[in-house]
C-alpha atoms as a PDB file:
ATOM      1  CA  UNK A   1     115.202 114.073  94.696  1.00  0.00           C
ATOM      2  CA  UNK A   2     112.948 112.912  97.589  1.00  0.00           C
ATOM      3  CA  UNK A   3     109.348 113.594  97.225  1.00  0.00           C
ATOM      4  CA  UNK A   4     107.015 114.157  99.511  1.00  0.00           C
ATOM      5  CA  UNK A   5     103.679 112.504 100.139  1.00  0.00           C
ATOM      6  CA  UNK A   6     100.450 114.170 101.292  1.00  0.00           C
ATOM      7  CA  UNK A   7      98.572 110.933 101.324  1.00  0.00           C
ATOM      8  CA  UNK A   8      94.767 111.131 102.244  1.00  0.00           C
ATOM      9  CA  UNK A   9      94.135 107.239 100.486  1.00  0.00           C
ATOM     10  CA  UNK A  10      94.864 103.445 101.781  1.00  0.00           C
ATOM     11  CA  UNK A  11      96.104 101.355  99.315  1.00  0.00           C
ATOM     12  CA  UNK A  12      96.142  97.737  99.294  1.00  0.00           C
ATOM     13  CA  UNK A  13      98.179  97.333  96.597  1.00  0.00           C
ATOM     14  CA  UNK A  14     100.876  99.550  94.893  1.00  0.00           C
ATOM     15  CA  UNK A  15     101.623  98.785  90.860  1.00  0.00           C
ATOM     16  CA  UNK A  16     105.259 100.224  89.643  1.00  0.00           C
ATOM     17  CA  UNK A  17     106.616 100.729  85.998  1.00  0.00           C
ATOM     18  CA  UNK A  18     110.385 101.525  87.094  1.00  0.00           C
ATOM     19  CA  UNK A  19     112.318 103.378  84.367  1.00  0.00           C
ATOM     20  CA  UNK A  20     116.334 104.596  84.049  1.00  0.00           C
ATOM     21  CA  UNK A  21     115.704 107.379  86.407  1.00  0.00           C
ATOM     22  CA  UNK A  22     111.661 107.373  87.020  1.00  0.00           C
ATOM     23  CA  UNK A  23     109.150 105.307  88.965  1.00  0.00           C
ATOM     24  CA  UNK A  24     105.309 105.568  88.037  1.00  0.00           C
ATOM     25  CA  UNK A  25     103.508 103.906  90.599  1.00  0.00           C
ATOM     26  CA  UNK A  26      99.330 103.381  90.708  1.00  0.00           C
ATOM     27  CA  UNK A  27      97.394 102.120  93.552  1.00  0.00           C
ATOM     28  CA  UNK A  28      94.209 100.011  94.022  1.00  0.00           C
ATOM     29  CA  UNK A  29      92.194  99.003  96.679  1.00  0.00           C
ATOM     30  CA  UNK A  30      91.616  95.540  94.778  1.00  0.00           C
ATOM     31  CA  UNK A  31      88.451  97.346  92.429  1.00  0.00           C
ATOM     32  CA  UNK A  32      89.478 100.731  91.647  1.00  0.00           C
ATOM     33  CA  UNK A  33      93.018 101.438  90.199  1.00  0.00           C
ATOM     34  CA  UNK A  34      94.214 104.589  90.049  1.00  0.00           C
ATOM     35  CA  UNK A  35      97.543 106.735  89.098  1.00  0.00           C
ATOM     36  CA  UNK A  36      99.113 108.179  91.376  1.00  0.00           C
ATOM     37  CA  UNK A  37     102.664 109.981  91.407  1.00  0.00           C
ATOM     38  CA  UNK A  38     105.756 109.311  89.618  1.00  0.00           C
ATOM     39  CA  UNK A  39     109.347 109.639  91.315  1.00  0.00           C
ATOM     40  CA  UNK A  40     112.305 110.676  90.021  1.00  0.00           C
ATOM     41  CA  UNK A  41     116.031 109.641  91.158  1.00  0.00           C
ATOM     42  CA  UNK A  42     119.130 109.564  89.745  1.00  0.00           C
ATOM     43  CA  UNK A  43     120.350 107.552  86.802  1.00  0.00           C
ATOM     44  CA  UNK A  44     120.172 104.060  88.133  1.00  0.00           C
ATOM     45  CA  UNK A  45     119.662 105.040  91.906  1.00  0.00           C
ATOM     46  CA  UNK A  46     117.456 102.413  93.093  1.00  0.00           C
ATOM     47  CA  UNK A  47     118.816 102.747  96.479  1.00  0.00           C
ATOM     48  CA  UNK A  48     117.123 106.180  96.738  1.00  0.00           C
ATOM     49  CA  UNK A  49     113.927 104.962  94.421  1.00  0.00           C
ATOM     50  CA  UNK A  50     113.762 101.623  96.890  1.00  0.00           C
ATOM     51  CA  UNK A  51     113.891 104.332 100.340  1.00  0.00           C
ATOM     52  CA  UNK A  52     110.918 106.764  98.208  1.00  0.00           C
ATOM     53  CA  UNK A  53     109.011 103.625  97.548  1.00  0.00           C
ATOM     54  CA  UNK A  54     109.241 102.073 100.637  1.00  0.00           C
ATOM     55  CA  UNK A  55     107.789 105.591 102.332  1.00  0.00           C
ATOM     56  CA  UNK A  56     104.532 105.778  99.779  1.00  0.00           C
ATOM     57  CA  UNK A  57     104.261 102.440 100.247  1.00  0.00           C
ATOM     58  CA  UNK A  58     103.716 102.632 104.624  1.00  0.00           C
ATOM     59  CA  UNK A  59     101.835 105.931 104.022  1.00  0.00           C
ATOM     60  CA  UNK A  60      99.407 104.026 102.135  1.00  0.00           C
ATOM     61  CA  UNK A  61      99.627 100.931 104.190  1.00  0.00           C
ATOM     62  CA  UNK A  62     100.184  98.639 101.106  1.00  0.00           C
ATOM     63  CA  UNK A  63     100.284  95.042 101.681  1.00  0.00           C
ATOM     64  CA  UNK A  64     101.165  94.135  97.907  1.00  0.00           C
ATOM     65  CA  UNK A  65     103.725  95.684  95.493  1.00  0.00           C
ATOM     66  CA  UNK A  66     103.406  94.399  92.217  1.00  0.00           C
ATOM     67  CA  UNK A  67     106.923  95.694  89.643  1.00  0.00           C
ATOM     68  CA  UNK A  68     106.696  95.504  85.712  1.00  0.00           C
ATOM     69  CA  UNK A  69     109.311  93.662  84.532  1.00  0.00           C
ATOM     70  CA  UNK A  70     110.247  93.280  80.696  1.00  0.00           C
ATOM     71  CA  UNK A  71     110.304  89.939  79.312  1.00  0.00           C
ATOM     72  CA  UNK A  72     112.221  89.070  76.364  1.00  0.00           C
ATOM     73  CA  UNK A  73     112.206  85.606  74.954  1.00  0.00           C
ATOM     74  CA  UNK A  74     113.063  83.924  78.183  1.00  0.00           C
ATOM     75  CA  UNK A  75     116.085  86.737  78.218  1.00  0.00           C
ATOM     76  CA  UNK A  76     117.143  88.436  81.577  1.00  0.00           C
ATOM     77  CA  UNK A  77     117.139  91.972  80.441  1.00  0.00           C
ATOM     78  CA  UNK A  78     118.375  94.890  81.644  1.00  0.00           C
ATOM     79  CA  UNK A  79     115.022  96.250  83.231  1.00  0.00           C
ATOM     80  CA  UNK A  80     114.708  92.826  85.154  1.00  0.00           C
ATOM     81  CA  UNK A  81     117.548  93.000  86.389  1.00  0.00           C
ATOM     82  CA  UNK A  82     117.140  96.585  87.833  1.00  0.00           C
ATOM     83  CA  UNK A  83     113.657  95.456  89.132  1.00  0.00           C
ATOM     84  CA  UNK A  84     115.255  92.294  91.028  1.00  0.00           C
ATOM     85  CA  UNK A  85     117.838  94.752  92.137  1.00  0.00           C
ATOM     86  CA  UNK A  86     114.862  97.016  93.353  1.00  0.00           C
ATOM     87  CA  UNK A  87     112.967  94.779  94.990  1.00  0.00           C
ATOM     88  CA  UNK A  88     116.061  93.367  97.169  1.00  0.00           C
ATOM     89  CA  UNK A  89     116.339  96.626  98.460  1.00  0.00           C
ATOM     90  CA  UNK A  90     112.950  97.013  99.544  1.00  0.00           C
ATOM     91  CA  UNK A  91     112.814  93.160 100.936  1.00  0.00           C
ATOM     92  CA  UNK A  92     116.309  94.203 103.617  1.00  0.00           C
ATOM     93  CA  UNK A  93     114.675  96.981 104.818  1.00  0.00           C
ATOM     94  CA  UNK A  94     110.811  96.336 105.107  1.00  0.00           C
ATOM     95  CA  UNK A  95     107.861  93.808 104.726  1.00  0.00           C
ATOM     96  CA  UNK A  96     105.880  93.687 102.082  1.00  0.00           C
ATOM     97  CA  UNK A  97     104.662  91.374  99.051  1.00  0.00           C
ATOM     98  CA  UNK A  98     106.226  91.647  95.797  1.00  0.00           C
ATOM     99  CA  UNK A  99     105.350  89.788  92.630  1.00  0.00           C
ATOM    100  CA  UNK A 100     106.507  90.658  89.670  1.00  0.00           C
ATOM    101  CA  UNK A 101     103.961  90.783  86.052  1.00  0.00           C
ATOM    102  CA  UNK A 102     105.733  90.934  82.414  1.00  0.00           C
ATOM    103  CA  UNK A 103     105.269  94.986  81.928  1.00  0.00           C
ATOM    104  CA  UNK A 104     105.537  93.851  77.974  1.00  0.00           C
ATOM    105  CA  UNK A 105     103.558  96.906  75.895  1.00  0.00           C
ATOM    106  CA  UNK A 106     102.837  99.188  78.929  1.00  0.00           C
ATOM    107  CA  UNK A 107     104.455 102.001  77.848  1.00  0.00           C
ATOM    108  CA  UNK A 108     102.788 101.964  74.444  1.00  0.00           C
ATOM    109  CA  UNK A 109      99.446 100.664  75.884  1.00  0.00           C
ATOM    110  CA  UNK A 110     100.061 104.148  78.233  1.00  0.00           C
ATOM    111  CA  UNK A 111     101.161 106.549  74.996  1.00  0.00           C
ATOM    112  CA  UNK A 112      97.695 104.988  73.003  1.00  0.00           C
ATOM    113  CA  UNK A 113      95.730 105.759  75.689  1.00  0.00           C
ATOM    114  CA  UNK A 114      96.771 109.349  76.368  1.00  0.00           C
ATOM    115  CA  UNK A 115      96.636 109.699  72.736  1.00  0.00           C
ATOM    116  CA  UNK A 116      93.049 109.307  73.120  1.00  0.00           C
ATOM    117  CA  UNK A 117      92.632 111.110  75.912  1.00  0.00           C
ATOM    118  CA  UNK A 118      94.570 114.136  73.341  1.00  0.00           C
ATOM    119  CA  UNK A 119      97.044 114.838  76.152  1.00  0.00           C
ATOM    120  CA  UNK A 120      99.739 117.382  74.915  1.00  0.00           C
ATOM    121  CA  UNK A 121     103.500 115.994  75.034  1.00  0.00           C
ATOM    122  CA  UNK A 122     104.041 117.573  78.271  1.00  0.00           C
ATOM    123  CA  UNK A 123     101.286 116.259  79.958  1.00  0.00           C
ATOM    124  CA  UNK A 124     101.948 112.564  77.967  1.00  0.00           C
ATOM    125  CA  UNK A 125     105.778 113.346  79.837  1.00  0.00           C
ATOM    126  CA  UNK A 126     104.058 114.135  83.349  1.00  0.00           C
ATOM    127  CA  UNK A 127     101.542 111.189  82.872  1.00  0.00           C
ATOM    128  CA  UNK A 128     103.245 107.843  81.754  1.00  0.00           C
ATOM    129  CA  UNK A 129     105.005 106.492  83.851  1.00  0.00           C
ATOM    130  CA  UNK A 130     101.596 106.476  86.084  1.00  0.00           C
ATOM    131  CA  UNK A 131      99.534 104.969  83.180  1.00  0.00           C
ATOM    132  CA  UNK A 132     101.769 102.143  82.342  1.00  0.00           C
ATOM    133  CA  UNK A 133     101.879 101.345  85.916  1.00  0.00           C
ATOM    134  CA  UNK A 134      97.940 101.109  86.017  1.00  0.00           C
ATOM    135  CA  UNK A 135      98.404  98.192  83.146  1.00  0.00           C
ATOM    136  CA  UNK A 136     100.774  96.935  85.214  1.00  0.00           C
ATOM    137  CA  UNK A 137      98.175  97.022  88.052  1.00  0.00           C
ATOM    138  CA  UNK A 138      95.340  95.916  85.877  1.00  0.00           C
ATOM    139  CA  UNK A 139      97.191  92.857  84.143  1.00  0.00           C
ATOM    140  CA  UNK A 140      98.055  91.627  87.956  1.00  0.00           C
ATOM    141  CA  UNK A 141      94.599  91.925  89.413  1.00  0.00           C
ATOM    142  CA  UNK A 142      93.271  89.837  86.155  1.00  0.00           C
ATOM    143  CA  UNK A 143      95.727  87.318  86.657  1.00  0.00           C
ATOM    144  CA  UNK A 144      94.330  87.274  90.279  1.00  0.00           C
ATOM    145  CA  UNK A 145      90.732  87.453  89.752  1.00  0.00           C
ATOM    146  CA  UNK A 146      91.768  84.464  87.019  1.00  0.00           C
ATOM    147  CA  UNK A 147      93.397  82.550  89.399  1.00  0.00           C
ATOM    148  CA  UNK A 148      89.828  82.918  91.829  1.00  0.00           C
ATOM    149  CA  UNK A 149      87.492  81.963  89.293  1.00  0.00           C
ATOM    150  CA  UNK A 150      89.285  79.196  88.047  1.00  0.00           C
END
């Protein structure tokens, strides 16, 4: 199901927590992270995610996309796979950075924090895929500030 994008923002750089058949993606301007949208596709589609993402991603002129991968005791799982697979299809058909961060706990970092925010279950459903894509963000832009200061 394509979505589309009434975008009113630049984004520098574009965080994604890619699921079975979701995509929550957050933006940041390199200070301010915020969520944004989360897009839905088919079971495994990532040809169709890849084309949406590619689309948000020139609307909001991104020059970095950062994917959460899950890490598993120096295991290629599933989820890495599908994000390797993702981000080959965005590399053939446009140009932009990718780097991948160990997405490790951003789902449950996402469910603890709309827990305290007292967020119903349909509005946890609605919300996070966006939020763990924020931590995604966030852990990236530490490791980058990190590497600056060091």
């Amino acid at each position: 199901m394509e979505k589309k994008f009434q975008i009113n923002f630049l984004a520098n750089y574009v965080g994604v927590d890619l699921g079975t058949k979701s995509l929550g993606i957050a933006t940041s301007n390199g200070i301010i992270i915020t969520p944004r949208t989360t897009l839905f596709f088919k079971a495994h589609d990532f040809k169709n995610c890849a084309f949406q993402l590619i689309k948000f991603c020139q609307k909001v002129q991104a020059k970095t996309l950062v994917i959460g991968v899950a890490k598993a005791n120096n295991l290629i799982t599933k989820q890495e796979k599908a994000a390797k697979k993702l981000a080959n299809l965005i590399k053939k058909n446009f140009t932009i950075k990718i780097n991948f961060v160990d997405e490790s706990y951003s789902s449950w970092q996402a469910i603890e924090i709309l827990n305290q925010k007292k967020y119903n279950l349909k509005q946890k459903k609605n919300k996070i895929d966006q939020i763990a894509a924020v931590q995604i963000l966030k852990s990236y832009l530490n490791n980058l500030k990190q590497k600056n200061y060091d």
